[in-house]
Protein backbone atom coordinates (compact mmCIF):
# COMPACT_ATOMS: atom_id res chain seq x y z
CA UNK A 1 81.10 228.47 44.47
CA UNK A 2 84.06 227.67 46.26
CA UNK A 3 84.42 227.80 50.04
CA UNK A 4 87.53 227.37 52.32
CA UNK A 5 87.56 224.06 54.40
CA UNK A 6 90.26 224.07 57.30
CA UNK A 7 92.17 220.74 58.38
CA UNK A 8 94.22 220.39 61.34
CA UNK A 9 96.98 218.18 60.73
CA UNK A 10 99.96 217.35 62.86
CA UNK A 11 103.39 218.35 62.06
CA UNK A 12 104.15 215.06 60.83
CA UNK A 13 101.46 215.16 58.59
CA UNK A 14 102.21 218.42 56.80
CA UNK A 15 105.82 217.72 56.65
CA UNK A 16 104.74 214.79 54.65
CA UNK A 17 102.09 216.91 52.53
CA UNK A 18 105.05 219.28 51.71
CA UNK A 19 107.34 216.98 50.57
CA UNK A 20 104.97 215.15 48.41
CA UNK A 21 103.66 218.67 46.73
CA UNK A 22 107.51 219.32 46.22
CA UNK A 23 107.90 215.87 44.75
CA UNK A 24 104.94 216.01 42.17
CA UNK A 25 105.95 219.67 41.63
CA UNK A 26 102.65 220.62 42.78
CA UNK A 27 100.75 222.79 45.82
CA UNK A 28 99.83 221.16 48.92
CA UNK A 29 96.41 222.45 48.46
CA UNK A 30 96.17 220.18 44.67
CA UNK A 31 97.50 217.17 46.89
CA UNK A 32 94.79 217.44 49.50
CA UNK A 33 92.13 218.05 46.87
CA UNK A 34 93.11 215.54 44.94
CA UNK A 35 93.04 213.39 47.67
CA UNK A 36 89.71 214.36 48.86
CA UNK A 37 87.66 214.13 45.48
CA UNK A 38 89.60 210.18 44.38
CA UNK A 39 88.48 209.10 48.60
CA UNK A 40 84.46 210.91 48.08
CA UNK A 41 84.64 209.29 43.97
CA UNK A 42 85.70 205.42 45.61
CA UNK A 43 83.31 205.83 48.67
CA UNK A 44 80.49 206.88 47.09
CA UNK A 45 80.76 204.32 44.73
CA UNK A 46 81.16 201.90 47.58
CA UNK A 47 77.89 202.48 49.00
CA UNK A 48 75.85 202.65 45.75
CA UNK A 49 76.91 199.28 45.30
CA UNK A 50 76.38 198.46 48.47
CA UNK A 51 72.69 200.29 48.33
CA UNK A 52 72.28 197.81 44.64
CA UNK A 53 73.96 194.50 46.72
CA UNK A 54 70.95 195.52 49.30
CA UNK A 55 68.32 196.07 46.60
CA UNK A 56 69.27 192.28 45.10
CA UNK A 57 69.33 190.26 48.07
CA UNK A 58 65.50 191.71 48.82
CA UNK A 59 64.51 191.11 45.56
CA UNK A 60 65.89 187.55 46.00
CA UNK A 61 64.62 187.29 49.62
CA UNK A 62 61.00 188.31 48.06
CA UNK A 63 61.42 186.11 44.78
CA UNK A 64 63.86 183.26 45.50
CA UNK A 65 65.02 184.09 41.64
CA UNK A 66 69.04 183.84 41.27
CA UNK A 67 71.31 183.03 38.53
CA UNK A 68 72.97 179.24 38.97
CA UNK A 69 77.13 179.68 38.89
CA UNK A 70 77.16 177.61 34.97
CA UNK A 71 74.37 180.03 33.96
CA UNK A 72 76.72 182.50 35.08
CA UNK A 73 79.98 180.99 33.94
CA UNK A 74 78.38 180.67 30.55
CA UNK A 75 76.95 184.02 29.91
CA UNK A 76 80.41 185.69 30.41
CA UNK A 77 82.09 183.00 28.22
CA UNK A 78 79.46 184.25 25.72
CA UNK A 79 80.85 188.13 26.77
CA UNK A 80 84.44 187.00 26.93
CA UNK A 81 83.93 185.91 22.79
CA UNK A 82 82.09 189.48 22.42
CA UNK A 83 78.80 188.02 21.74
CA UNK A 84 75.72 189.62 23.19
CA UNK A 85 72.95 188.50 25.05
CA UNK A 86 71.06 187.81 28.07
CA UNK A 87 72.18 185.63 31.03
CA UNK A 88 68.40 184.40 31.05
């Protein structure tokens, strides 16, 4: 279901909007959705990661378990030369 979502802009704005539509030979309306789904897509991302960045940092708080920089360094050399494997 589709709903209508109004935006007040200033002239400046939609002058802009208009002559990017024009330039992509598109609507104003595919711009501004466009816009709106690639800004929602990156920030939701953003805060699942942050949410997961959270999650570690207590696990490590409650643990003390981490992964040294050379075990690190070595497991994506392994990844880098397509091999497989834990970085344990």
């Amino acid at each position: 279901m589709a709903t209508t979502l109004g935006v007040k802009v200033d002239d400046a704005l939609r002058e802009r909007l208009g002559a990017l539509a024009e330039a992509k030979d598109r609507t104003p309306h595919w711009i501004i959705k466009t816009a709106l789904t690639e800004y929602l897509e990156r920030e939701e991302r953003r805060e699942r990661e942050h949410k997961e960045d959270m999650a570690r940092w207590e696990h490590y708080a409650l643990t003390g378990e981490h992964v040294s920089a050379e075990t690190a360094d070595a497991w994506l050399n392994k990844l880098a030369k397509g091999e497989r494997g834990s970085w344990r």
